[in-house]
C-alpha atoms as a PDB file:
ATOM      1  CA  UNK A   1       8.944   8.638  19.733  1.00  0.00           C
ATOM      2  CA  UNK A   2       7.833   6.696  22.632  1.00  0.00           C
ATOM      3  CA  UNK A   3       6.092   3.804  20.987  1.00  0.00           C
ATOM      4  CA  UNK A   4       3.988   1.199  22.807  1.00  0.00           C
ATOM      5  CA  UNK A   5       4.319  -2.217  23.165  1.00  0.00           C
ATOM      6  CA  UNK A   6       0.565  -2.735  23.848  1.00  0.00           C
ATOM      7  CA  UNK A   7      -2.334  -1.149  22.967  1.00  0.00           C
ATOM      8  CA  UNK A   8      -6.103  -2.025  24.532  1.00  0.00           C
ATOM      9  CA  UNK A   9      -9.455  -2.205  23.142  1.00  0.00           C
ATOM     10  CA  UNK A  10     -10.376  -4.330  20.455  1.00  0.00           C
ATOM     11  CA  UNK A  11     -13.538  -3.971  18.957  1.00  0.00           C
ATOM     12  CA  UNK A  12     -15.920  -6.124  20.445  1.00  0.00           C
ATOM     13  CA  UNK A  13     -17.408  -7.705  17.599  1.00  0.00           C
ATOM     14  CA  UNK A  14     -13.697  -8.935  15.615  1.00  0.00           C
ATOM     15  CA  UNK A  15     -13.300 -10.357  18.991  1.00  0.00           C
ATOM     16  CA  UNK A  16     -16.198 -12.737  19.064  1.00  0.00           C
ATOM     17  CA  UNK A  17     -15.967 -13.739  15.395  1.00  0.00           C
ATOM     18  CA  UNK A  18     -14.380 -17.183  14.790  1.00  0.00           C
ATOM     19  CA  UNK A  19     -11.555 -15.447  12.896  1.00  0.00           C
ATOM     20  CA  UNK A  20     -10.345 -13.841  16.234  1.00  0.00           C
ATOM     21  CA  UNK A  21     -10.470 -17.244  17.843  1.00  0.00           C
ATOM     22  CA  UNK A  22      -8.349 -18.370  15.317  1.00  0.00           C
ATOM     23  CA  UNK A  23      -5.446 -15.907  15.910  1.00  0.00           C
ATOM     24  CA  UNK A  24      -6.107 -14.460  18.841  1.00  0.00           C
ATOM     25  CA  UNK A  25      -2.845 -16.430  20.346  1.00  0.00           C
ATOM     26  CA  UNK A  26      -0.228 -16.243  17.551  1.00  0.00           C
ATOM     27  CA  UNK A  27       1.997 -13.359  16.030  1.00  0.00           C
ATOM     28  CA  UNK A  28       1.363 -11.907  12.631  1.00  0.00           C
ATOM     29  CA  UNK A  29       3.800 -13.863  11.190  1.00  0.00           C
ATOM     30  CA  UNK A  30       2.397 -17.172  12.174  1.00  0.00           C
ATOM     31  CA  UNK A  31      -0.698 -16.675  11.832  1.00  0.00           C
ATOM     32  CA  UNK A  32       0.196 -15.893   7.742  1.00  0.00           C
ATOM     33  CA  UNK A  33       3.011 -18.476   7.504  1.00  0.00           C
ATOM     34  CA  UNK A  34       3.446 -21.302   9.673  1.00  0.00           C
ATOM     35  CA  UNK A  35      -0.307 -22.502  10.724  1.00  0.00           C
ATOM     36  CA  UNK A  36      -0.586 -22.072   6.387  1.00  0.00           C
ATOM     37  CA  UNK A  37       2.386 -24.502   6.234  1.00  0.00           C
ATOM     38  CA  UNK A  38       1.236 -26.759   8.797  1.00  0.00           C
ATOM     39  CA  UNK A  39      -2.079 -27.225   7.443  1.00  0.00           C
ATOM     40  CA  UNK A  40      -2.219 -28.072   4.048  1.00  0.00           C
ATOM     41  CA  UNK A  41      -0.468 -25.455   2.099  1.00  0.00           C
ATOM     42  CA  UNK A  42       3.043 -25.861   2.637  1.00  0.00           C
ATOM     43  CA  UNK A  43       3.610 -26.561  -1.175  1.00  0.00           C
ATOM     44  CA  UNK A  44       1.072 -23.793  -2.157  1.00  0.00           C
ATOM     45  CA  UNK A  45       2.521 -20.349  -3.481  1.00  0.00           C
ATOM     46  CA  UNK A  46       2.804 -17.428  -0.993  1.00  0.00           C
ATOM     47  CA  UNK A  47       3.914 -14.988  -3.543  1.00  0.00           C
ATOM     48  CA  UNK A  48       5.230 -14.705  -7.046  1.00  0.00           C
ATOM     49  CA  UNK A  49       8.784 -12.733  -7.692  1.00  0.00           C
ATOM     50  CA  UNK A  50      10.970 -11.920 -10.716  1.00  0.00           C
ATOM     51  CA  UNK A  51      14.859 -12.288  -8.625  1.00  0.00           C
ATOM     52  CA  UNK A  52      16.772  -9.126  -9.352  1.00  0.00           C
ATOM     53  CA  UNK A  53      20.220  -9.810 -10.636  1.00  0.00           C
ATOM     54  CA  UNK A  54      22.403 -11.107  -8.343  1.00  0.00           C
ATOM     55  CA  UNK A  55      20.511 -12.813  -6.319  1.00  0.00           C
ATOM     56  CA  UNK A  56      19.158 -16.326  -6.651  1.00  0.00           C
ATOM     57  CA  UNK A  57      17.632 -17.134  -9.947  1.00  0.00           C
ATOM     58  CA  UNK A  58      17.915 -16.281 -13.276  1.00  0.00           C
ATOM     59  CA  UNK A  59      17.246 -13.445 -13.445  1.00  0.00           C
ATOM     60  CA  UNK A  60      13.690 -11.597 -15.098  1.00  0.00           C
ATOM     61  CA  UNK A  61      12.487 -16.061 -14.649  1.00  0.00           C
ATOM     62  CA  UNK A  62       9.648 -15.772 -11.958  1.00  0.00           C
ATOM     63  CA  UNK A  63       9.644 -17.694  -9.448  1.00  0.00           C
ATOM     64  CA  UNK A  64       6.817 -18.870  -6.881  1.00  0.00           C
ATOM     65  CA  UNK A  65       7.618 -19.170  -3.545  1.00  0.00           C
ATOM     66  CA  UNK A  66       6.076 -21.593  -1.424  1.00  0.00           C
ATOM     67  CA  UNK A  67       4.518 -20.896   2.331  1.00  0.00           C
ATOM     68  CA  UNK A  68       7.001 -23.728   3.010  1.00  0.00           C
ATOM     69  CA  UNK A  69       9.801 -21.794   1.716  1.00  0.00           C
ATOM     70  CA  UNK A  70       8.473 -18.700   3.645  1.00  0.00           C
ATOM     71  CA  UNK A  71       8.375 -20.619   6.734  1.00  0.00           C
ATOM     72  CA  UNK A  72      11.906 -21.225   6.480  1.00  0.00           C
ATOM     73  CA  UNK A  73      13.554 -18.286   5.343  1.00  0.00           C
ATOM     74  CA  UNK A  74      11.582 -16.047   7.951  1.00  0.00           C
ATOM     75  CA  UNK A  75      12.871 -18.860  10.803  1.00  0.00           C
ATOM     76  CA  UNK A  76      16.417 -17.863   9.417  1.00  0.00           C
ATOM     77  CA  UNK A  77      15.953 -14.182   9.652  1.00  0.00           C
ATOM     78  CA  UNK A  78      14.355 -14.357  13.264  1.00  0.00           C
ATOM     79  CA  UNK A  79      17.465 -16.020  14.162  1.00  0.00           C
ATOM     80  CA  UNK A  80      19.864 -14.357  12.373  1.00  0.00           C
ATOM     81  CA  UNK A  81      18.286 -11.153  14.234  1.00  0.00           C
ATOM     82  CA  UNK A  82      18.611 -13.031  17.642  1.00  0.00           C
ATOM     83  CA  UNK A  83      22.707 -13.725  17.104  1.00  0.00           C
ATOM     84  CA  UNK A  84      23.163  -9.819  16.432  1.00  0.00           C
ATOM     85  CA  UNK A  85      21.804  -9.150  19.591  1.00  0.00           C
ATOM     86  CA  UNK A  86      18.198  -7.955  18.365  1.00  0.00           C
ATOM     87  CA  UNK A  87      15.379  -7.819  21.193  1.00  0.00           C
ATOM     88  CA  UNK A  88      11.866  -8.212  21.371  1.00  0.00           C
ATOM     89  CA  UNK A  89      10.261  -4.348  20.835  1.00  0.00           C
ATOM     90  CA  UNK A  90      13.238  -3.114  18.998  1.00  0.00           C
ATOM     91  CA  UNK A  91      12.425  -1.303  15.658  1.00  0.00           C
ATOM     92  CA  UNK A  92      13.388  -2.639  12.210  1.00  0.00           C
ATOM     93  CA  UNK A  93      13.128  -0.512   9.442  1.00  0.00           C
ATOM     94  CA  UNK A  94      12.811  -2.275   6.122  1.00  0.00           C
ATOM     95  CA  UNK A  95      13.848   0.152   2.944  1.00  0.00           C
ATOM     96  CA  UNK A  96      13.079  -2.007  -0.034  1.00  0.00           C
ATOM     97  CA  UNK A  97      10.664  -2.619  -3.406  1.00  0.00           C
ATOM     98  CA  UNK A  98       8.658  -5.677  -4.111  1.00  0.00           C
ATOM     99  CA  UNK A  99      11.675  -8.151  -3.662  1.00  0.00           C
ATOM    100  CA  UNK A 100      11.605 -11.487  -1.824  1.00  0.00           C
ATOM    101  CA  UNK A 101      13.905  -9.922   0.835  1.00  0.00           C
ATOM    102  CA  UNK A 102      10.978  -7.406   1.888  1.00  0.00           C
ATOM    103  CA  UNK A 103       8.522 -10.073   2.527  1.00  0.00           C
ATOM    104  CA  UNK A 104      11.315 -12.194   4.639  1.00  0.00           C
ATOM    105  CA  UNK A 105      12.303  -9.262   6.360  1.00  0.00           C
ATOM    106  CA  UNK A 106       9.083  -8.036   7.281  1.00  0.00           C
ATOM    107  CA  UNK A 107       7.420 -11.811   8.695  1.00  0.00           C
ATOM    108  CA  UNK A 108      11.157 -12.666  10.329  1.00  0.00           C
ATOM    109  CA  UNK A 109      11.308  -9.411  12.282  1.00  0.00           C
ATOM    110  CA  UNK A 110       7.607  -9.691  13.257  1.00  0.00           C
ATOM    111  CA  UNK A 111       8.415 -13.687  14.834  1.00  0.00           C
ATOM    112  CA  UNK A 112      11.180 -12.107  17.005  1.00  0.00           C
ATOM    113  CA  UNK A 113       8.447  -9.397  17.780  1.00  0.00           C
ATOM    114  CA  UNK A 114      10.342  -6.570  16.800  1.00  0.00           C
ATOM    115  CA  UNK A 115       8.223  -3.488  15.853  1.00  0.00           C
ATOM    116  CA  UNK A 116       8.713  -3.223  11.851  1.00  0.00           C
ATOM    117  CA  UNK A 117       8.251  -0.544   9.590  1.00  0.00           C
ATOM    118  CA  UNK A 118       8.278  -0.993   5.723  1.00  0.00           C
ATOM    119  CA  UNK A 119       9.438   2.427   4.175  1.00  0.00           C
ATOM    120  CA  UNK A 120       8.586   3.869   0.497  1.00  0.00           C
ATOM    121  CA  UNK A 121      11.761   2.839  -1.764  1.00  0.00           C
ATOM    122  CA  UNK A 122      11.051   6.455  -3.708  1.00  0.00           C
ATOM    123  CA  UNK A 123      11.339   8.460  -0.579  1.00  0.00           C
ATOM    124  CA  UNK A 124      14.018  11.359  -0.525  1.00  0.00           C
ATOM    125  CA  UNK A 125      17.142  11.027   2.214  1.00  0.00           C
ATOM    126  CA  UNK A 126      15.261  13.269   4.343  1.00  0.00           C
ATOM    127  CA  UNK A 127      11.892  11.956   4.939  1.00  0.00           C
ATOM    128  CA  UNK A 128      13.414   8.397   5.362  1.00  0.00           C
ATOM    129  CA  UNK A 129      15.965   9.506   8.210  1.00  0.00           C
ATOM    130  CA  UNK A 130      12.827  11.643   9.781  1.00  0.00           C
ATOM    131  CA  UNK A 131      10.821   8.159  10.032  1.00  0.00           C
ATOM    132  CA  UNK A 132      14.013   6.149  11.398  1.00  0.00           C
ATOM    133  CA  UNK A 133      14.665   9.062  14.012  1.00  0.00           C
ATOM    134  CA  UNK A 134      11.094   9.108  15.188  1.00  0.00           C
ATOM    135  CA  UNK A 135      10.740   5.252  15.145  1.00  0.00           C
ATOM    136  CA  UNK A 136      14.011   4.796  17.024  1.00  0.00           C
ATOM    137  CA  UNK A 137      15.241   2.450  14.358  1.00  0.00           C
ATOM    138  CA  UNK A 138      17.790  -0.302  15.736  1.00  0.00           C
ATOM    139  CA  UNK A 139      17.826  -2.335  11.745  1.00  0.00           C
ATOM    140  CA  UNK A 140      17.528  -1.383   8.187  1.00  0.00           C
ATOM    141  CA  UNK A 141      17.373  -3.878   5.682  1.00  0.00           C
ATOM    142  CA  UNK A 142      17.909  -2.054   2.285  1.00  0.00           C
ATOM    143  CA  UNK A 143      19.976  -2.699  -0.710  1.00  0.00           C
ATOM    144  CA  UNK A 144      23.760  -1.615  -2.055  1.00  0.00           C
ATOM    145  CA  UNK A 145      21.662   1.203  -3.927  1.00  0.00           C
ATOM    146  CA  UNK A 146      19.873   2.396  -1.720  1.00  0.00           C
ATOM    147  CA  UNK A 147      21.640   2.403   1.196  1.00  0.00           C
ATOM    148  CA  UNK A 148      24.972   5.013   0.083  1.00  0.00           C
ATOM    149  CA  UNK A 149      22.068   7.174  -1.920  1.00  0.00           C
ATOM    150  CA  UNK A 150      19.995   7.586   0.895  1.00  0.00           C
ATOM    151  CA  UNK A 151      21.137   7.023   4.615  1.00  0.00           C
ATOM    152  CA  UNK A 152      24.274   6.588   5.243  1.00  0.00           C
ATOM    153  CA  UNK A 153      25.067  10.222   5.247  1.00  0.00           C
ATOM    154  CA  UNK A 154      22.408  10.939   7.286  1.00  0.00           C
ATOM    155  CA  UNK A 155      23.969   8.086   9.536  1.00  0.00           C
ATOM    156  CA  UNK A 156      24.836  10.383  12.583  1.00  0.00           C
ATOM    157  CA  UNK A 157      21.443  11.478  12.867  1.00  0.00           C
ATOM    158  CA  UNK A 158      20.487   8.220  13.835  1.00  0.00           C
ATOM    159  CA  UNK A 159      22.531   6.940  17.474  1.00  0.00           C
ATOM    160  CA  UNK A 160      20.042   4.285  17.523  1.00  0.00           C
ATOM    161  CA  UNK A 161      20.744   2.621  14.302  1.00  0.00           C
ATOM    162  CA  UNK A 162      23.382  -0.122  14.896  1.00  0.00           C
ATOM    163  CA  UNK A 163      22.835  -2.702  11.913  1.00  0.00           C
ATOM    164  CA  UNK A 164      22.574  -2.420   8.605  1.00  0.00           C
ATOM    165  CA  UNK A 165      21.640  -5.296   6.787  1.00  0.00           C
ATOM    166  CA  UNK A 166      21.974  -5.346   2.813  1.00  0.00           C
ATOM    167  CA  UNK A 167      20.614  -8.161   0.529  1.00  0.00           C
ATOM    168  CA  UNK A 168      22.303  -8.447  -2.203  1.00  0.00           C
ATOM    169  CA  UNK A 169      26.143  -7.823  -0.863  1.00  0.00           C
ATOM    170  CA  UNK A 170      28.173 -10.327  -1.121  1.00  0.00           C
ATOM    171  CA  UNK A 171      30.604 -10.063   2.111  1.00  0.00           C
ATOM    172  CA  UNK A 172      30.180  -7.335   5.151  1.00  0.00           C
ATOM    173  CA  UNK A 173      30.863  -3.804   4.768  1.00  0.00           C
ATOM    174  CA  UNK A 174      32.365  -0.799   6.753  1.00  0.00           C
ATOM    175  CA  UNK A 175      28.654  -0.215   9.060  1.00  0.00           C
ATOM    176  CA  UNK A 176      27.112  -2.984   7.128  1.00  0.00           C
ATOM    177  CA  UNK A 177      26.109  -6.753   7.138  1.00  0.00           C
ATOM    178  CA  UNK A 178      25.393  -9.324   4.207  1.00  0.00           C
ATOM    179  CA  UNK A 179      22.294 -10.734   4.204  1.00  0.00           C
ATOM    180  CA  UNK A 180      23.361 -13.491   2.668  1.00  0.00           C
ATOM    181  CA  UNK A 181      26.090 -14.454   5.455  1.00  0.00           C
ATOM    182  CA  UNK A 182      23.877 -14.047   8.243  1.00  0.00           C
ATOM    183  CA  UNK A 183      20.917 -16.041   6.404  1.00  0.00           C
ATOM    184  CA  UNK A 184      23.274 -19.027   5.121  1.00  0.00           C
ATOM    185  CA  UNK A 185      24.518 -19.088   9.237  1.00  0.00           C
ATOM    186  CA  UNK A 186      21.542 -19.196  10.481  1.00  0.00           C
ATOM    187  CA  UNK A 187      19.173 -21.862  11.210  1.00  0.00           C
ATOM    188  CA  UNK A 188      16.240 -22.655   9.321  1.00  0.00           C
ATOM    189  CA  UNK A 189      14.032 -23.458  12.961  1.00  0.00           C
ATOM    190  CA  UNK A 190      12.615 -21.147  15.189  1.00  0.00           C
ATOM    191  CA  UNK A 191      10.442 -20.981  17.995  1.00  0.00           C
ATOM    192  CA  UNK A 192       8.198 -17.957  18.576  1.00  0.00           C
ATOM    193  CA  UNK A 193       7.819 -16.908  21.526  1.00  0.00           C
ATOM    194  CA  UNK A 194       4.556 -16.319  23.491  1.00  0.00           C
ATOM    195  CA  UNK A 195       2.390 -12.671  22.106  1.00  0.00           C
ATOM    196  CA  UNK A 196       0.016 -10.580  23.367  1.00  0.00           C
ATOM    197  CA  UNK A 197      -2.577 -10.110  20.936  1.00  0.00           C
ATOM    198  CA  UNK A 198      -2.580  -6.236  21.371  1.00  0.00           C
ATOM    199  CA  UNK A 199       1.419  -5.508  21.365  1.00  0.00           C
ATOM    200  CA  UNK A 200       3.023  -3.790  18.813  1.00  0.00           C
ATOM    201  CA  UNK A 201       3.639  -5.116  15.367  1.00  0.00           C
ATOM    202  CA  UNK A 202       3.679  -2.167  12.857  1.00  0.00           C
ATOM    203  CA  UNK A 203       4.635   1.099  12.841  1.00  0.00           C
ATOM    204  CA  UNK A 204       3.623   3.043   9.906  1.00  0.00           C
ATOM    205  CA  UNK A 205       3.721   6.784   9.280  1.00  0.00           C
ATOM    206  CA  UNK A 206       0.852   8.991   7.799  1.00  0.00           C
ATOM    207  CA  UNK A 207       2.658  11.116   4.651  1.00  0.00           C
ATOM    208  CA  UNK A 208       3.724  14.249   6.398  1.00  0.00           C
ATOM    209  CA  UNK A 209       1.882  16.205   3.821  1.00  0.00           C
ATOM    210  CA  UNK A 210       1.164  19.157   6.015  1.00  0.00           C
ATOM    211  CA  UNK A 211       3.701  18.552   8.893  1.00  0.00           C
ATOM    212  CA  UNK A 212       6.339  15.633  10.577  1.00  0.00           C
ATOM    213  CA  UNK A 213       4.731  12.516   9.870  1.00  0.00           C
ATOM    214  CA  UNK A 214       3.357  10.881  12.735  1.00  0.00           C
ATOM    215  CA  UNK A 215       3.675   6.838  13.935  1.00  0.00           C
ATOM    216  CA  UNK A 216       0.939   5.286  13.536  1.00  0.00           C
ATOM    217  CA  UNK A 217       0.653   1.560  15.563  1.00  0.00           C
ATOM    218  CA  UNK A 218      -0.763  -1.497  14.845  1.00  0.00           C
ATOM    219  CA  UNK A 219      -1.061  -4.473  16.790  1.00  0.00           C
ATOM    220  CA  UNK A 220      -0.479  -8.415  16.231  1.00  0.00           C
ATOM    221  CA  UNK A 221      -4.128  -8.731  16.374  1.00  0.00           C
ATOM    222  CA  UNK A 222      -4.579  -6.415  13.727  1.00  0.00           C
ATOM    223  CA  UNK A 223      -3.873  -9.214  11.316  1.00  0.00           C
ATOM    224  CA  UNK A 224      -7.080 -10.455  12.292  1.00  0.00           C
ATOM    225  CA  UNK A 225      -8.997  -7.246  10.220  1.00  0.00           C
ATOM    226  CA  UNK A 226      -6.120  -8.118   7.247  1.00  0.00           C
ATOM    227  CA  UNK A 227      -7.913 -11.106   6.863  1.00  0.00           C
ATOM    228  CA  UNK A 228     -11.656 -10.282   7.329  1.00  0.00           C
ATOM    229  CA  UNK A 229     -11.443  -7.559   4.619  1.00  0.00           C
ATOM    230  CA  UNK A 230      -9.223  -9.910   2.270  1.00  0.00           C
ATOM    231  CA  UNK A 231     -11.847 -12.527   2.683  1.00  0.00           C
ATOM    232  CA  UNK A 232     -14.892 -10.216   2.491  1.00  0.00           C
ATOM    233  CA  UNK A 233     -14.230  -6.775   0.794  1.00  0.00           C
ATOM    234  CA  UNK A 234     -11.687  -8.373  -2.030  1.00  0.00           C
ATOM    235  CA  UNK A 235     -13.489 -12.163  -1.668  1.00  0.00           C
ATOM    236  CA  UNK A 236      -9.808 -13.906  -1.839  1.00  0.00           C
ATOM    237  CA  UNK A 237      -9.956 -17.471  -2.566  1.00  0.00           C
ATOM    238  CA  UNK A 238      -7.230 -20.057  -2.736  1.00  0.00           C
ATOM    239  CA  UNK A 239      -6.693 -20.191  -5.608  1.00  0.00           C
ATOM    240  CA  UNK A 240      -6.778 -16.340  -6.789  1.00  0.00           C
ATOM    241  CA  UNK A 241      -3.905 -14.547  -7.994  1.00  0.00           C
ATOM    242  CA  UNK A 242      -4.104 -11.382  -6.512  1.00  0.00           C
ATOM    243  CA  UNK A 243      -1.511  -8.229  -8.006  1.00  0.00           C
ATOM    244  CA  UNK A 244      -1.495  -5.063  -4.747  1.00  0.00           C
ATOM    245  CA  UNK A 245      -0.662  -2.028  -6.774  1.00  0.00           C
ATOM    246  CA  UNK A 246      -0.211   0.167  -3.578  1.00  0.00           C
ATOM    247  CA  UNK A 247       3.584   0.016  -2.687  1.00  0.00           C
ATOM    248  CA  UNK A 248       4.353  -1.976   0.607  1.00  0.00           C
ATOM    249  CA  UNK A 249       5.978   0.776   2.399  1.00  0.00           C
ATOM    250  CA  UNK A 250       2.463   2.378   2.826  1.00  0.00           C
ATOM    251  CA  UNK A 251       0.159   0.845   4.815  1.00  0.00           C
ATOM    252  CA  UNK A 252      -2.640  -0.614   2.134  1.00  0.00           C
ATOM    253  CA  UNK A 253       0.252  -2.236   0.554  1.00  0.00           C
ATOM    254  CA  UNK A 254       1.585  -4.115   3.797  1.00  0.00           C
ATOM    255  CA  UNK A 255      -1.814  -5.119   4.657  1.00  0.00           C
ATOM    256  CA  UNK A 256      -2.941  -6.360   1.594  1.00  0.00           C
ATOM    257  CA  UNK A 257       0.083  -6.601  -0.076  1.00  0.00           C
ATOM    258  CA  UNK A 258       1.858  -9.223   2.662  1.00  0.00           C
ATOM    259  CA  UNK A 259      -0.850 -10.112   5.506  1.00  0.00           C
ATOM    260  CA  UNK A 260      -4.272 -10.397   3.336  1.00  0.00           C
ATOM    261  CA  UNK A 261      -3.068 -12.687   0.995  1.00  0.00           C
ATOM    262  CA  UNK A 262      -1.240 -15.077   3.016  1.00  0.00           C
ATOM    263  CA  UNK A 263      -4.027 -16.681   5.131  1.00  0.00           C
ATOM    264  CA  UNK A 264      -5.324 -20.319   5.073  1.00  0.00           C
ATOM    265  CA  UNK A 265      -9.069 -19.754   3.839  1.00  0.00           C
END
């Protein structure tokens, strides 16, 4: 799938409002994380998590996660993307559940403008390597689980794919990186670089119900929407505590699951 890197024709009116003016000249991932931390929320929670075992925490404890923390963490994944030879416009594929990783993962890729797509967890073999073969995916980030249960047999149907990034292994595999090693290496600063309002940010895929699924894009400046609705049609407020049932490998779970929420009101 030929995907673009910029698409045209805002509406008119999100473009006037003062919300637009607001974002108009960051990424998605700044405009949720860093302005948030450089204003006065850096301490504030982002998100709440329960760590799965093996990874940091004790595990079923929750733990919040500050914007701070965010900031950070994302920085190290842009840059840990950057030293494996990751471009601007290539496609990252994110295959997990509601784990810190998926939040990182998505917000990291999206400061080294890579087009990211969060897939469904429950998906099937098949209808994952479908949207990685039509999305020309360069990076997965999955887990030890899901990765031998459903891609890496389906490995040669994807020429494209040349990392694979795991979270919770410990050392580097045969095909495979450790999260862990390439976060702990990487720096915790990061400098976006300059984005066009209307390239691409998201790729998600309609279900496929009655045929292949098709690639559907959305643009940096589509964050700008996340936020109107979140403010008006779910009236956010700082301090709410807000639970997204839909999963965030669908789209109303990515946009109010991850970009909604995490705006300075």
């Amino acid at each position: 799938m030929k995907i673009p890197r910029r698409i045209d024709g805002p509406n008119s009116q999100i473009r006037s409002s003062p919300i637009h003016q607001r974002t108009s000249a960051s990424t998605a991932s700044r405009r949720c994380l860093d302005i948030c931390a450089i204003m006065r929320l850096a301490s504030r929670t982002a998100f709440a998590g329960v760590p799965p075992p093996r990874l940091p925490g004790p595990p079923g404890e929750r733990r919040d996660y500050s914007y701070r923390e965010l900031v950070l963490a994302t920085n190290r994944l842009a840059n840990a993307l950057q030293s494996m030879g990751v471009k601007s416009g290539d496609n990252v594929f994110v295959l997990l559940g509601r784990a810190p990783e998926l939040y990182v993962a998505v917000l990291g890729a999206l400061k080294m403008k890579c087009v990211v797509t969060p897939l469904f967890s429950a998906f099937g073999p098949e209808p994952i390597a479908t949207r990685m073969e039509i999305g020309d995916a360069r990076v997965l980030v999955t887990t030890e689980t899901l990765y031998p249960r459903k891609v890496e047999a389906l490995r040669g149907r994807l020429p494209r794919l040349e990392h694979v990034i795991l979270v919770d292994a410990d050392q580097d595999g045969e095909g495979t990186r450790s999260w862990r090693k390439l976060m702990q290496a990487a720096s915790d600063a990061f400098e976006i670089p300059p984005t066009d309002p209307q390239e691409t940010a998201l790729l998600h895929f309609t279900s496929g119900t009655t045929g292949r699924p098709k690639g559907v894009v959305h643009v940096h400046e589509a964050v700008v929407t996340h936020y109107a609705t979140g403010l008006y049609a779910l009236d956010l407020h700082e301090d709410d505590r807000f639970w997204c049932t839909a999963d965030p490998g669908w789209v109303t779970g990515t946009s109010y699951g991850v970009f909604a929420t995490k705006e300075d009101r």
